[in-house]
Protein backbone atom coordinates (compact mmCIF):
# COMPACT_ATOMS: atom_id res chain seq x y z
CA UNK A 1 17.53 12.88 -20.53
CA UNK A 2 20.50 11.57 -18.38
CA UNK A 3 21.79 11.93 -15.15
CA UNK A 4 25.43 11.58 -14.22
CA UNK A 5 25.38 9.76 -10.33
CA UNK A 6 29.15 11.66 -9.20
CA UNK A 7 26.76 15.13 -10.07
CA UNK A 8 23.96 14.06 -8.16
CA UNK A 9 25.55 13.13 -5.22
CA UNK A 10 27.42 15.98 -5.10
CA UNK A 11 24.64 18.74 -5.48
CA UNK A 12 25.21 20.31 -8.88
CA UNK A 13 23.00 20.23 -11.46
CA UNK A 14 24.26 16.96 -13.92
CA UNK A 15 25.83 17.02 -17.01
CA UNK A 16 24.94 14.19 -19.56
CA UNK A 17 25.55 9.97 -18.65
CA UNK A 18 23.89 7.47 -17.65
CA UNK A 19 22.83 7.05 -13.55
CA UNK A 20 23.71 3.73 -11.72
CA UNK A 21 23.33 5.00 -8.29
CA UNK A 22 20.68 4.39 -5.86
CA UNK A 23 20.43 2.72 -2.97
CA UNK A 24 21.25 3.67 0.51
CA UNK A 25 24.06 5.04 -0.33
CA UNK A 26 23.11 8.16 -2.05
CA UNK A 27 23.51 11.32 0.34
CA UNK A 28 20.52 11.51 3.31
CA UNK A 29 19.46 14.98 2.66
CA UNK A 30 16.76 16.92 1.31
CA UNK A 31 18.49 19.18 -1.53
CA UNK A 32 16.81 21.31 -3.66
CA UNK A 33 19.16 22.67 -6.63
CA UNK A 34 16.29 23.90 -8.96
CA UNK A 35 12.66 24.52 -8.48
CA UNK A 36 10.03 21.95 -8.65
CA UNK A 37 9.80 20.69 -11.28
CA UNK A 38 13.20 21.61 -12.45
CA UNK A 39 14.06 22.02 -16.51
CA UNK A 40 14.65 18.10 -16.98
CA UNK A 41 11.77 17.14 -15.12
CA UNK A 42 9.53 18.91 -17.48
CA UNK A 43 10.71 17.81 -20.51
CA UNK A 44 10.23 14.51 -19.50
CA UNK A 45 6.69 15.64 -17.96
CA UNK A 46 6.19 17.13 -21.81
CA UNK A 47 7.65 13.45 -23.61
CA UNK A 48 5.01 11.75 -20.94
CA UNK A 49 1.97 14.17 -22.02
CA UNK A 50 2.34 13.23 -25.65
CA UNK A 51 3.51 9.60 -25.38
CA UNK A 52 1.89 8.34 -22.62
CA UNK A 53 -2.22 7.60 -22.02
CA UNK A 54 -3.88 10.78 -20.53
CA UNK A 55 -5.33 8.58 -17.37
CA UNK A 56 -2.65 7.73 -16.18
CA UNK A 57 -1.56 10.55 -13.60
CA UNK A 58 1.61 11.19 -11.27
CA UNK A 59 1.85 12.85 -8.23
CA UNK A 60 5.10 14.61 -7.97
CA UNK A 61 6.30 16.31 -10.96
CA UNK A 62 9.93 14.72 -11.20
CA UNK A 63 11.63 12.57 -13.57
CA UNK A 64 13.01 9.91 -10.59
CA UNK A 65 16.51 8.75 -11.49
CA UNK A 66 17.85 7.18 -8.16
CA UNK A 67 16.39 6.31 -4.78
CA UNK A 68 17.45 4.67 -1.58
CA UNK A 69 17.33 5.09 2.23
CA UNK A 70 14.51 7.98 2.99
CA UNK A 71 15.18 10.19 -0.76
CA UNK A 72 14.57 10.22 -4.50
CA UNK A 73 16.52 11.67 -6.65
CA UNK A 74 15.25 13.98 -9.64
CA UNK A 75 16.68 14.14 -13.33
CA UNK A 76 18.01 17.78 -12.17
CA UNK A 77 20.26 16.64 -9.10
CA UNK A 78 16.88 17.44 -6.46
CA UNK A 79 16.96 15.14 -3.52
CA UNK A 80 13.01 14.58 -1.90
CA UNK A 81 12.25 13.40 1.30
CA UNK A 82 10.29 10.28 0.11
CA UNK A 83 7.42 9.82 2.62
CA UNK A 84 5.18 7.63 -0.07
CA UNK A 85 7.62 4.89 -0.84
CA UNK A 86 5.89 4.52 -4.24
CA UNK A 87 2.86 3.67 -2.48
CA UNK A 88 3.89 1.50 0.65
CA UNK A 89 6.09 -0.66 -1.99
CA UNK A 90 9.92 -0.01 -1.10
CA UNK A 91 9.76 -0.90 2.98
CA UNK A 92 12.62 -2.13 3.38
CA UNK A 93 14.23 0.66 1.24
CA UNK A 94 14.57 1.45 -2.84
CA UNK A 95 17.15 -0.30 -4.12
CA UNK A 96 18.07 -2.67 -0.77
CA UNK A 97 22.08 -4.36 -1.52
CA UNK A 98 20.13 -7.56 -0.76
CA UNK A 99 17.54 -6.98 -2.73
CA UNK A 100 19.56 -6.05 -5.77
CA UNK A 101 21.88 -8.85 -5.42
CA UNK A 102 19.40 -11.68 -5.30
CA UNK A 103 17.60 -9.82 -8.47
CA UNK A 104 20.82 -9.63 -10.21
CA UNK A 105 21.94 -13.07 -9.56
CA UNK A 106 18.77 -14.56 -10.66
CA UNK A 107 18.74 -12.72 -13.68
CA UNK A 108 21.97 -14.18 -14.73
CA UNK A 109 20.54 -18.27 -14.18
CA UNK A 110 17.43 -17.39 -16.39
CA UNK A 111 14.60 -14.61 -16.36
CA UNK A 112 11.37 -16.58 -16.99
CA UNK A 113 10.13 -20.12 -17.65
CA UNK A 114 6.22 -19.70 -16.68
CA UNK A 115 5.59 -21.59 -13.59
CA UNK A 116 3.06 -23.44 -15.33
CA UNK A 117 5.14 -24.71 -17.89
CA UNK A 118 8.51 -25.37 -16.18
CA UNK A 119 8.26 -25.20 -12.04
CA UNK A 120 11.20 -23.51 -10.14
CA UNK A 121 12.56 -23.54 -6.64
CA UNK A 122 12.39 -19.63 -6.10
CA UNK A 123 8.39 -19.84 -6.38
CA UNK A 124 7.92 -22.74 -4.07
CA UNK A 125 10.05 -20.65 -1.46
CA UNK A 126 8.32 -17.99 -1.49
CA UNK A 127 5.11 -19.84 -1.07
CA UNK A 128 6.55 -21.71 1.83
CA UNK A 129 7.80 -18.32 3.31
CA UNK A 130 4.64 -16.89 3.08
CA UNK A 131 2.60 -20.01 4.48
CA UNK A 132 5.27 -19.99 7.66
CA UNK A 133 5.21 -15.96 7.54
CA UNK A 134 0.91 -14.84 8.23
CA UNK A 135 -1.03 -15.52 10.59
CA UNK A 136 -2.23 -18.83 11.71
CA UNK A 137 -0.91 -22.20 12.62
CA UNK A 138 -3.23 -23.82 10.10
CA UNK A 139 -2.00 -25.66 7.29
CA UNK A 140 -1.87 -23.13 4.23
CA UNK A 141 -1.26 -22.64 0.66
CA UNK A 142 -0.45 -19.76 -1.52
CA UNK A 143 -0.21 -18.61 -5.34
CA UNK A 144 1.27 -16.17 -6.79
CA UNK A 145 0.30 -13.49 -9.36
CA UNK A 146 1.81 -9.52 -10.42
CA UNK A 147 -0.38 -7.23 -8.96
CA UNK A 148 -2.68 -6.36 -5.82
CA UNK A 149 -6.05 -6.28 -7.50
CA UNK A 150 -5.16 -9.48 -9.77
CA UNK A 151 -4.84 -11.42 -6.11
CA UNK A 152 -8.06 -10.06 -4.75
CA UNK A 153 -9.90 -11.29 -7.88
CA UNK A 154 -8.14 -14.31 -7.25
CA UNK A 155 -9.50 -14.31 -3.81
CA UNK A 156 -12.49 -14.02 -4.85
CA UNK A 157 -12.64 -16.47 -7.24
CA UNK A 158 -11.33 -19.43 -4.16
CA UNK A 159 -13.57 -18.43 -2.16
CA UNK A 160 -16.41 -18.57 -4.39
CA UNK A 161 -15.05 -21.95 -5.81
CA UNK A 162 -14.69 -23.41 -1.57
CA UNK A 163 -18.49 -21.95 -0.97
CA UNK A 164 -20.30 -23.11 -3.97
CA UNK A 165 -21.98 -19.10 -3.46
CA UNK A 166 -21.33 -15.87 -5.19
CA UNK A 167 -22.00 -13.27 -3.19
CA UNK A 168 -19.11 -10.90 -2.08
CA UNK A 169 -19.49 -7.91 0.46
CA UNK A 170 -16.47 -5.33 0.69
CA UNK A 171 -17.41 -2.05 2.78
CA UNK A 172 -17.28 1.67 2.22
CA UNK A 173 -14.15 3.35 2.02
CA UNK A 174 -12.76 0.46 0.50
CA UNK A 175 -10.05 0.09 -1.89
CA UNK A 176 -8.91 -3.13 -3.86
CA UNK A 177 -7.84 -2.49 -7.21
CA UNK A 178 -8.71 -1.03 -10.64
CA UNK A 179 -9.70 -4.32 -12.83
CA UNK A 180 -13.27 -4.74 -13.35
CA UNK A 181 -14.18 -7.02 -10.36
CA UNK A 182 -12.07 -5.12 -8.47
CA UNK A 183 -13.47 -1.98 -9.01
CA UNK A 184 -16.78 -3.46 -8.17
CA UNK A 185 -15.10 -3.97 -4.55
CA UNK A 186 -13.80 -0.50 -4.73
CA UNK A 187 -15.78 2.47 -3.12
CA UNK A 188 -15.09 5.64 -4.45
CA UNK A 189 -15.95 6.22 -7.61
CA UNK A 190 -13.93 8.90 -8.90
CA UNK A 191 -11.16 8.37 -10.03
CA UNK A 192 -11.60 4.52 -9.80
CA UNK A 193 -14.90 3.75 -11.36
CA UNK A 194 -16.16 6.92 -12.80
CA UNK A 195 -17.22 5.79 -16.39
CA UNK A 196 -16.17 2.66 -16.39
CA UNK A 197 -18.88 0.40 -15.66
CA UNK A 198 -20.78 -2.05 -15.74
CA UNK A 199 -19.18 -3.54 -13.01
CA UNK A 200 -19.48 -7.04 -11.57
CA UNK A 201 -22.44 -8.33 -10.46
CA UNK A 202 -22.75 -10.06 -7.26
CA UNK A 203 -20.86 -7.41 -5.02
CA UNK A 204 -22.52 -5.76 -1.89
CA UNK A 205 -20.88 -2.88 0.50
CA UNK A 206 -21.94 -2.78 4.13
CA UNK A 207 -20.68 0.30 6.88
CA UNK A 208 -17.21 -0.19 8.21
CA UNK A 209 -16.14 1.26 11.58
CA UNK A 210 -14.89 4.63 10.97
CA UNK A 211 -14.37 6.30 14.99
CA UNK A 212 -13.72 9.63 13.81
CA UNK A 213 -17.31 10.00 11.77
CA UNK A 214 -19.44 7.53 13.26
CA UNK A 215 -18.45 7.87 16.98
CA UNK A 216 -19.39 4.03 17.47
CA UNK A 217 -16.99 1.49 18.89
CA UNK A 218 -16.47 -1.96 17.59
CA UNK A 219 -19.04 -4.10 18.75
CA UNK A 220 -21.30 -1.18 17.80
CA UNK A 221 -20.30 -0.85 14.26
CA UNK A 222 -19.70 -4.71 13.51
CA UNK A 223 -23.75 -5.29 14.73
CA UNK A 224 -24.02 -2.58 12.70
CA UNK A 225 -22.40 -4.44 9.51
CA UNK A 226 -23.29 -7.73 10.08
CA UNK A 227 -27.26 -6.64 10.38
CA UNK A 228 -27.15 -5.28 7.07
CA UNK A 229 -24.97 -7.98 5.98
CA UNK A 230 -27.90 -9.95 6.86
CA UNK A 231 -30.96 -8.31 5.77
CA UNK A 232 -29.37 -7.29 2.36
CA UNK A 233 -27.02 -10.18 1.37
CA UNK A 234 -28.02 -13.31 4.00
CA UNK A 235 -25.38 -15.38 4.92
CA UNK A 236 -26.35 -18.26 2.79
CA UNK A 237 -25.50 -16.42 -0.58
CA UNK A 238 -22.63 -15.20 0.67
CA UNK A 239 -19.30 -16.15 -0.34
CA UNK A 240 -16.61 -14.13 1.04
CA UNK A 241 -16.25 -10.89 3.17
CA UNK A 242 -13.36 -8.51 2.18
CA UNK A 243 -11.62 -5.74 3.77
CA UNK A 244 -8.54 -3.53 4.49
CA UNK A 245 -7.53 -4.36 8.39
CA UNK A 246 -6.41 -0.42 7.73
CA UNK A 247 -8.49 0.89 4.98
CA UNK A 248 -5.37 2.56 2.65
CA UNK A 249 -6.93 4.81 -0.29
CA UNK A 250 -10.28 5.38 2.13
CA UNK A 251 -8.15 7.60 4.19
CA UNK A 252 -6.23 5.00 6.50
CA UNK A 253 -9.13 4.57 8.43
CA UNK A 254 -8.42 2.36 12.08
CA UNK A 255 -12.03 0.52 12.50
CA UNK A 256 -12.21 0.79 16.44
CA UNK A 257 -11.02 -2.11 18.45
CA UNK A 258 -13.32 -5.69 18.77
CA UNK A 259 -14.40 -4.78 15.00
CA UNK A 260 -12.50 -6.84 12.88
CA UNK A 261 -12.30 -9.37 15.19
CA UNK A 262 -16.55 -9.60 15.20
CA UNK A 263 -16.55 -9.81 11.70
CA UNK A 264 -14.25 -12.74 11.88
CA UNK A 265 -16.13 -14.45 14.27
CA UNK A 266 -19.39 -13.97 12.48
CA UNK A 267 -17.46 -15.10 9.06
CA UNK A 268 -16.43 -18.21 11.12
CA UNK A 269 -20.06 -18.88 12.13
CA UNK A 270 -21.48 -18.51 8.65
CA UNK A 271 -19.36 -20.59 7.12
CA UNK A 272 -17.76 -17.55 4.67
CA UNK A 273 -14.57 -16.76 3.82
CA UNK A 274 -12.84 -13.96 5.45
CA UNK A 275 -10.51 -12.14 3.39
CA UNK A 276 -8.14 -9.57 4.51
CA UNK A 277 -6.70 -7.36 1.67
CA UNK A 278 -3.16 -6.44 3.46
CA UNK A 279 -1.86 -5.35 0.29
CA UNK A 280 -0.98 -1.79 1.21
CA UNK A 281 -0.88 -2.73 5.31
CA UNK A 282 1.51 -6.22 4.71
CA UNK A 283 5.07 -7.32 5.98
CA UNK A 284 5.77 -4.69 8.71
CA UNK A 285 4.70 -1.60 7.60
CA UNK A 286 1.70 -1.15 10.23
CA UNK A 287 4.20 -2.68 13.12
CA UNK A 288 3.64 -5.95 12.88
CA UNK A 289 4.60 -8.34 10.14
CA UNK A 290 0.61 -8.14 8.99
CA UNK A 291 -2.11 -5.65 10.31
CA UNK A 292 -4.64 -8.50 11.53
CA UNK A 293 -1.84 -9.14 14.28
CA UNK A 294 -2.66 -6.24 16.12
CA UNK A 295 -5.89 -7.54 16.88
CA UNK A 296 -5.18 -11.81 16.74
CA UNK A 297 -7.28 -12.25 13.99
CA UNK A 298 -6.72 -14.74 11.67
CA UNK A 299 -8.19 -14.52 8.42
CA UNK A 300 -9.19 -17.53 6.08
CA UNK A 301 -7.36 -15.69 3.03
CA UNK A 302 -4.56 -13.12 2.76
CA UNK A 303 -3.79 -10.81 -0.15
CA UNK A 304 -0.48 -9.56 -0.22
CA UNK A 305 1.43 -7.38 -2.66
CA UNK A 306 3.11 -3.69 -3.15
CA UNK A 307 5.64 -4.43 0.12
CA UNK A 308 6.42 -8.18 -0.45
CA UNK A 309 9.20 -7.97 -3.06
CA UNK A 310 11.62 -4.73 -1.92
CA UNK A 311 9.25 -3.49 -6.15
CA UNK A 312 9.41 -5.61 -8.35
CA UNK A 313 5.83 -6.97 -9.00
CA UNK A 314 4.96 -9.85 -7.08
CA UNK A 315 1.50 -10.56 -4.99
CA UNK A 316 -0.38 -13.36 -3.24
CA UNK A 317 -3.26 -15.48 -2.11
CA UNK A 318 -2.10 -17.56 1.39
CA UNK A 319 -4.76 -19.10 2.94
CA UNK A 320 -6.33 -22.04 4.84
CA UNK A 321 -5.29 -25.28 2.48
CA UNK A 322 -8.87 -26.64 2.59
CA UNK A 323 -10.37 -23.09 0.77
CA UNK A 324 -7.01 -22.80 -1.29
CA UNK A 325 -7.33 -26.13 -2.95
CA UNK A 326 -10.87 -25.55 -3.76
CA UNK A 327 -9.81 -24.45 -7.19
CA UNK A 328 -9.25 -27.18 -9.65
CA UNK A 329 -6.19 -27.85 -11.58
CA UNK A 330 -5.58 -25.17 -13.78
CA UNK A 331 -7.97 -23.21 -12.84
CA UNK A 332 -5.48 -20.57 -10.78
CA UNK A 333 -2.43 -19.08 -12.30
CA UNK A 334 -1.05 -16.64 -14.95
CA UNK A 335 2.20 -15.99 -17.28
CA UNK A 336 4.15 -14.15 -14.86
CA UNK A 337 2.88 -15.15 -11.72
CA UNK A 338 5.62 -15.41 -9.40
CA UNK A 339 8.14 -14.26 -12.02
CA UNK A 340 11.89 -15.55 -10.70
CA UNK A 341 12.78 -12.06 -10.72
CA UNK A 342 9.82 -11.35 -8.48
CA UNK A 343 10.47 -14.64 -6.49
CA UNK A 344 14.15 -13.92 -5.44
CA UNK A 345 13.75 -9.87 -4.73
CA UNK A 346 10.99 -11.11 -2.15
CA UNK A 347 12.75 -13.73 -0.90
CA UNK A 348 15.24 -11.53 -0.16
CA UNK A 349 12.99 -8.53 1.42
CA UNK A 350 11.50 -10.74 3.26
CA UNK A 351 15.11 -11.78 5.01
CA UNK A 352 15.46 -8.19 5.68
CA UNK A 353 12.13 -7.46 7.35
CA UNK A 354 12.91 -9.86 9.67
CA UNK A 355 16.93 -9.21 9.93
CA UNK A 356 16.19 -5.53 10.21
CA UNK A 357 13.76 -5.60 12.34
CA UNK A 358 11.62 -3.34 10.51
CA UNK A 359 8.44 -4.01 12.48
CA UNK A 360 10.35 -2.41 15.50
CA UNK A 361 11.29 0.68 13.38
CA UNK A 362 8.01 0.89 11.54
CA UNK A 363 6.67 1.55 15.35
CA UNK A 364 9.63 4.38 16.23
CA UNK A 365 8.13 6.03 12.73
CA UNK A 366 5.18 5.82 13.86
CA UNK A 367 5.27 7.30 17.36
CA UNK A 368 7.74 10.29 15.98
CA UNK A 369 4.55 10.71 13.44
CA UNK A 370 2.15 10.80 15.96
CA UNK A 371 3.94 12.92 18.41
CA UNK A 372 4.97 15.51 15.95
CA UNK A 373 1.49 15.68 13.95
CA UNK A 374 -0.41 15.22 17.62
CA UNK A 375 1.42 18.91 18.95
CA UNK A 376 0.46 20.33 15.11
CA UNK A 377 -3.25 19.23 15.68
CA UNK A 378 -3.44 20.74 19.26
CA UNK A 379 -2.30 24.09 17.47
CA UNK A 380 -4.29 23.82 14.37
CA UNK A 381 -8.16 22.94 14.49
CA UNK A 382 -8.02 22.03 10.26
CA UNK A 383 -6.50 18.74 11.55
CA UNK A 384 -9.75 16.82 12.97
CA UNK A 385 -7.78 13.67 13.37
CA UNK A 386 -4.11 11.90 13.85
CA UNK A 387 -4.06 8.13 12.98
CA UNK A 388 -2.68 5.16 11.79
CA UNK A 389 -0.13 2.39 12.90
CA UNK A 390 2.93 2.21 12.58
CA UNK A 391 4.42 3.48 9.71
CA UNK A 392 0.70 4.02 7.86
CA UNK A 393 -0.34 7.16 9.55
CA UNK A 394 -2.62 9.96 8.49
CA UNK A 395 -4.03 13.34 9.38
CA UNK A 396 -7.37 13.83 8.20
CA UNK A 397 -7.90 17.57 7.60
CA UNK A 398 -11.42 19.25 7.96
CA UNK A 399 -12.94 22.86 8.12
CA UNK A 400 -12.07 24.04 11.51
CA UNK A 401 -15.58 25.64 11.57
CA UNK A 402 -17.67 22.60 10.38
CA UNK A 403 -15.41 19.40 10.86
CA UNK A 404 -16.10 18.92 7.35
CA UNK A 405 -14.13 17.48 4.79
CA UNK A 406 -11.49 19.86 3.07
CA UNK A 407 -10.04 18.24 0.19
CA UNK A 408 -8.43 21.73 -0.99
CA UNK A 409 -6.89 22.05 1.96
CA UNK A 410 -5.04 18.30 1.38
CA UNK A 411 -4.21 19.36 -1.91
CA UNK A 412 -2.83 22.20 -1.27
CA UNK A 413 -0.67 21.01 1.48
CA UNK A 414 0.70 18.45 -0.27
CA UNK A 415 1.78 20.10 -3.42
CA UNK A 416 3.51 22.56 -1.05
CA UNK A 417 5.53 19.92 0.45
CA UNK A 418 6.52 18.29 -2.78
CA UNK A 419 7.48 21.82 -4.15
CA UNK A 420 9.87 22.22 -0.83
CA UNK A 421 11.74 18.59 -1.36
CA UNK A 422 9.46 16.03 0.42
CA UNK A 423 7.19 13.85 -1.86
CA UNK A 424 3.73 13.25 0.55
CA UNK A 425 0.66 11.46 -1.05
CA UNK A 426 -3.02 12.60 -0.55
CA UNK A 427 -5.75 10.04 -0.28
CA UNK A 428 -9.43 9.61 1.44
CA UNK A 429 -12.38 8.75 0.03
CA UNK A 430 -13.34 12.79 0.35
CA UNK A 431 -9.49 13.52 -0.36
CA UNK A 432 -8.93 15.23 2.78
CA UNK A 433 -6.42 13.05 4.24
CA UNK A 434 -2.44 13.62 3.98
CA UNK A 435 -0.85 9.73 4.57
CA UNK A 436 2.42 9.05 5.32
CA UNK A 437 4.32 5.47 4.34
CA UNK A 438 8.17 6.38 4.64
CA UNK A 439 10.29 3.65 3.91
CA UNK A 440 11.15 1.85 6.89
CA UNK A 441 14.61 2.11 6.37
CA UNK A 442 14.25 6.00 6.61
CA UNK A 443 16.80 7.79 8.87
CA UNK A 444 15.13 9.58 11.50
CA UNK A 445 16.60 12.88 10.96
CA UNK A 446 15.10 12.77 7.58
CA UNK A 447 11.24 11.65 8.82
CA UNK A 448 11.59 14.52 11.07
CA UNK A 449 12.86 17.28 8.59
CA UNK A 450 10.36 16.05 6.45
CA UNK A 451 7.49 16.08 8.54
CA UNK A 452 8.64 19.75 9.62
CA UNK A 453 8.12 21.04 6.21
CA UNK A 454 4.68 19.52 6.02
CA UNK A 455 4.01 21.28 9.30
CA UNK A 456 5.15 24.67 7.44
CA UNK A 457 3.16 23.74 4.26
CA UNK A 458 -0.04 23.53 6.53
CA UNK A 459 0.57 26.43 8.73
CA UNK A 460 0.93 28.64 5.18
CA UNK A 461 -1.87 27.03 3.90
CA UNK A 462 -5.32 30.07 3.31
């Protein structure tokens, strides 16, 4: 299955080839030239059912061959809003010029030495990008690994390694990963954990601030955490303290203002690490470069990943240099950590958060999200809540009756939208909550047609 990029951009369904196009120069539009999923789509849909394992799912029911700007482009010549960016990866845009060109240039000097074997410049850049880049003055460190949950267990591991302790709390709602420690972090069991344990030992989950459902603000619900921090864990067993400044797959829950900051202080106090997972929040998307600006707190460790190389797969572990060189010699690493590949695509992302000014645009996303959704939740009682920064925002949908929960409801929405041209993902630890993480690089006319036709996918909704 093929796609010709002249038929694409033009509209017409494609006759046989091979695509090259992408980027931000494919046409701006939503353009639907066959149904969802058109005849392409399924037969790759049908080569993925019997080829590929059963777990692993998909969202929209397209075979993607090009992407740039605000769209993706199906195998039939369908052009989708793209309101997911692959999960919060392609901020600054699928397929950025820059991007591509430092990734192709690299490619051509060599693709892969190990770092551990034969040291390159591109990985000590990034490293010295990312120790200028989060927050703090402090002197820093960072290492580099592939993927979001392989830094948090990394995280873990320094800060157990600084401490001498074991002990780990995350909270609920939480999401860090699907690896076995991670998973341990992770809240919601299905589809995550169900039937996978045992899980790690040594991991404890306190109550995060959660406005909408607890109604406490953030003094309130960091006593709250830290007292059964406390009485369950004690602070002299404890080793780290991880969380989402935005909690992502737990519904991009906002904890109320003063919490994080509490928990920081506390963390300071007690002598434990403070971890901030800004996978899914990091380098712009939420407004500022990282989410713990919005509040000046300065965490001990930062994870990175998903946004940081413009995807390709490249995370991270910056922190304070006295916890980061707690591990000995050898003792942190991997075979493709910080891959050159990797290392020049975020190197070059990087450049164009800052050149771009995405920050500035992921805020103009954010308050077209918020006014739009805000006028559909003053007309709808289903949607109990609008919120988010930036360019993570979310509308929680509930039963206008109860203010429950209504997962359906989500579900049905979204497949709706996807079926009218505009990919949205679902997510929530009760899967009621509709997310949106548009590229930053999205034209406006595009966020707003898109977020129309989620509007009329709710407003149809039983």
């Amino acid at each position: 299955m093929t796609i010709d990029a002249t038929d694409t951009a033009a509209g017409e369904a494609p006759e046989d080839g091979v695509s090259t196009a992408g980027g931000p120069g494919l046409p701006q539009e939503r353009r639907l030239v066959t149904e969802i999923p058109g005849p392409r789509s399924r037969e790759l849909l049908e080569r993925k059912a019997a080829a590929v394992a059963r777990g692993v799912g998909h969202t929209a029911p397209i075979a993607a061959v090009a992407a740039g700007g605000g769209v993706v482009v199906d195998a039939d010549g369908n052009s989708l809003i793209d309101l997911g960016s692959g999960i919060a990866v392609t901020g600054v845009g699928n397929a950025h010029p820059a991007v591509v060109a430092a990734v192709s240039a690299q490619a051509a000097q060599f693709t892969h030495t190990c770092f551990m074997v034969s040291p390159y410049e591109g990985y000590v850049a990034v490293a010295e990008r990312l120790n200028a880049l989060t927050p703090g003055d402090h002197e820093k460190r960072s290492a580099l690994f592939n993927s979001g949950a392989e830094a948090v267990e990394n995280a873990v591991k320094i800060a157990r390694k600084h401490t001498g302790r074991q002990a780990v709390v995350a909270f609920d709602h939480a999401y860090h990963g699907r690896t076995s420690l991670t998973m341990a972090l992770t809240a919601k069991s299905m589809p995550y954990k169900s039937g996978f344990g045992p899980f790690s030992p040594e991991i404890y989950r306190a109550p995060v601030s959660y406005p909408l459902r607890d109604g406490l603000d953030g003094a309130q619900a960091a006593a709250r955490a830290i007292g059964v921090i406390e009485k369950q864990v004690g602070a002299d067993n404890l080793a780290a303290v991880i969380i989402e400044p935005v909690l992502g797959e737990g519904g991009f829950i906002v904890p109320a203002e003063g919490f994080l900051p509490a928990l920081a202080a506390w963390c300071a106090e007690q002598g434990v690490v403070f971890i901030a997972d800004e996978v899914q929040t990091g380098f712009a998307r939420t407004g500022a470069m990282f989410a713990c600006e919005h509040e000046g707190v300065v965490p001990d460790l930062i994870v990175t990943a998903k946004g940081i190389a413009g995807g390709l797969p490249l995370s991270a572990v910056t922190g304070r240099a006295e916890v980061m060189d707690a591990a000995h010699v050898g003792g942190l690493g991997g075979t493709y950590g910080g891959n050159p590949l990797a290392c020049a695509a975020a190197l070059a992302a990087m450049d164009v958060y800052e050149s771009e000014r995405l920050s500035e645009a992921a805020q103009s996303i954010g308050a077209v999200i918020t006014e739009r959704m805000s006028a559909l939740q003053a007309a709808d009682a289903r949607v109990g809540e609008v919120r988010g920064r930036g360019a993570m925002m979310a509308v929680e949908l509930v039963d206008a009756a109860t203010g429950e929960p209504d997962a359906a409801l989500a579900g049905t929405v979204a497949r709706a939208a996807i079926a009218a041209g505009v990919i949205v993902l679902t997510c929530g630890t009760y899967g009621n909550v509709l997310r949106f993480l548009p590229p930053l690089t999205i034209p406006e006319h595009l966020l707003v047609e898109g977020l129309d036709v989620v509007a009329v996918a709710l407003r149809e909704a039983p």
